[in-house]
Structure formats: C-alpha cells, structure tokens
Protein backbone atom coordinates (compact mmCIF):
# COMPACT_ATOMS: atom_id res chain seq x y z
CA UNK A 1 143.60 61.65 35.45
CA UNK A 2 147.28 62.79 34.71
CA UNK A 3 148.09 64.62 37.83
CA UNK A 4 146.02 61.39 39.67
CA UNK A 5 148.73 59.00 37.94
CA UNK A 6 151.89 61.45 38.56
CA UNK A 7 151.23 61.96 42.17
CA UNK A 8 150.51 57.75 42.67
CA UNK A 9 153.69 57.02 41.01
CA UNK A 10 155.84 60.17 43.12
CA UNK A 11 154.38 58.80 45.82
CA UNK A 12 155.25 55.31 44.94
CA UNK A 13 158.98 56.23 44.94
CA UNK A 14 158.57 58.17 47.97
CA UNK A 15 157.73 55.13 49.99
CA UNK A 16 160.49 53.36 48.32
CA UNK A 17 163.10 56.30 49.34
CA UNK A 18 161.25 55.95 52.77
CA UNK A 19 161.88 51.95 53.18
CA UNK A 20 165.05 51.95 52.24
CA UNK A 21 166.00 54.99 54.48
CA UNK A 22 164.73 52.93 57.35
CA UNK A 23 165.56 49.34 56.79
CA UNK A 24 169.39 50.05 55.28
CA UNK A 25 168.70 48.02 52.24
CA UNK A 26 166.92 48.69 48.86
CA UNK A 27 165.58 46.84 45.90
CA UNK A 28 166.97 47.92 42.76
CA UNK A 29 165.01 47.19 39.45
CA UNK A 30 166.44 45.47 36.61
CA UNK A 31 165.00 44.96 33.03
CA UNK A 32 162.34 42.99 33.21
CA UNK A 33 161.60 40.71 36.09
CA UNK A 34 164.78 40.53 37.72
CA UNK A 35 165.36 42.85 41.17
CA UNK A 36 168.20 43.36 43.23
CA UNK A 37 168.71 44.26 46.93
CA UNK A 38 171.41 46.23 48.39
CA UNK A 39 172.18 47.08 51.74
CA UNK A 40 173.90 50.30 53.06
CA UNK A 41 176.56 48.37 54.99
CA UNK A 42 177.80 45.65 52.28
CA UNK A 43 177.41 47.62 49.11
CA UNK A 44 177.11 51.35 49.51
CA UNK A 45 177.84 52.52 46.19
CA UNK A 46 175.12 51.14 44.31
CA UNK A 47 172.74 51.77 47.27
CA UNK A 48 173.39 55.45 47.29
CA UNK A 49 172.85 55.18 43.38
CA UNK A 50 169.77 53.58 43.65
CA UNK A 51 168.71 55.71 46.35
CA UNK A 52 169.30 59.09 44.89
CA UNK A 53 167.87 57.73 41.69
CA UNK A 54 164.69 56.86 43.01
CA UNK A 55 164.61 60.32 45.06
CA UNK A 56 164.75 62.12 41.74
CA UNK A 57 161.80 60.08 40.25
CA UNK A 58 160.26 60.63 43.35
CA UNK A 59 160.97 64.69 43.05
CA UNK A 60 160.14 65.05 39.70
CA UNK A 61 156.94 62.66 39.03
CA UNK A 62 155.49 64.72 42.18
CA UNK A 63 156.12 67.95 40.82
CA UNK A 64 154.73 66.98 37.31
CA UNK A 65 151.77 65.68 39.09
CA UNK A 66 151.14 69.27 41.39
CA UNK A 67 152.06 71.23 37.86
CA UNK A 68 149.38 68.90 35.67
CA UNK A 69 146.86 69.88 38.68
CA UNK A 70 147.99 73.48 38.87
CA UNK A 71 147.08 73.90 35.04
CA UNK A 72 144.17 71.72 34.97
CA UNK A 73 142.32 73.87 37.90
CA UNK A 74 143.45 77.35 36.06
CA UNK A 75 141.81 75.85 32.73
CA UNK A 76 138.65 75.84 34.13
C-alpha cells in the first residue's frame, strides 16, 4: 500500500515536471485552493522554482516508493 501511494504521487509530479517542460508554463500551488500559473518567458524565476521544486518531490517520493517496495519484498 505505501510503496503503491509513493510511486502514484512521484509519478504525479513527474507528469507535472513533464507538462510544464513541454507547454513553457506551470501551475504553482498555493495554500489551499488558490493556484498560480507561470510561464517560462514572462516570469522565469518563479517557474524555475516551481519547476525544480516539483522535480525534487518527484525524485524523492519515487525513490521512497522503490525503497518501501525494496524492503517490503526482502521481508517476506
């Protein structure tokens, strides 16, 4: 169930990171409801931000989810 979730969400961000790498522009989450979008051309600062930030979350929630599978298969 844990690895199931980590790998959804990595590859959640992944298609994020993918979308915006294609279309120039990105959606940027606020608290709540509220979202943002940036494009490369007009704002590039807070589009790189956003960009790399959701490339980490992408990185890491991917690797939690292939470690959570690693050590659930060795436990058996």
């Amino acid at each position: 169930m844990i690895p199931t979730l980590f790998l959804a969400i990595g590859g959640l961000f992944f298609w994020l990171v993918f979308r915006a790498h294609t279309s120039q522009e990105i959606q940027g989450r606020g608290w709540g409801f509220s979202t943002r979008t940036y494009q490369r051309e007009s704002e590039p600062v807070w589009y790189w931000v956003t960009f790399a930030s959701y490339l980490v979350c992408a990185v890491w929630a991917t690797a939690f989810g292939v470690l959570a599978a690693l050590r659930m298969l060795s436990s058996k």
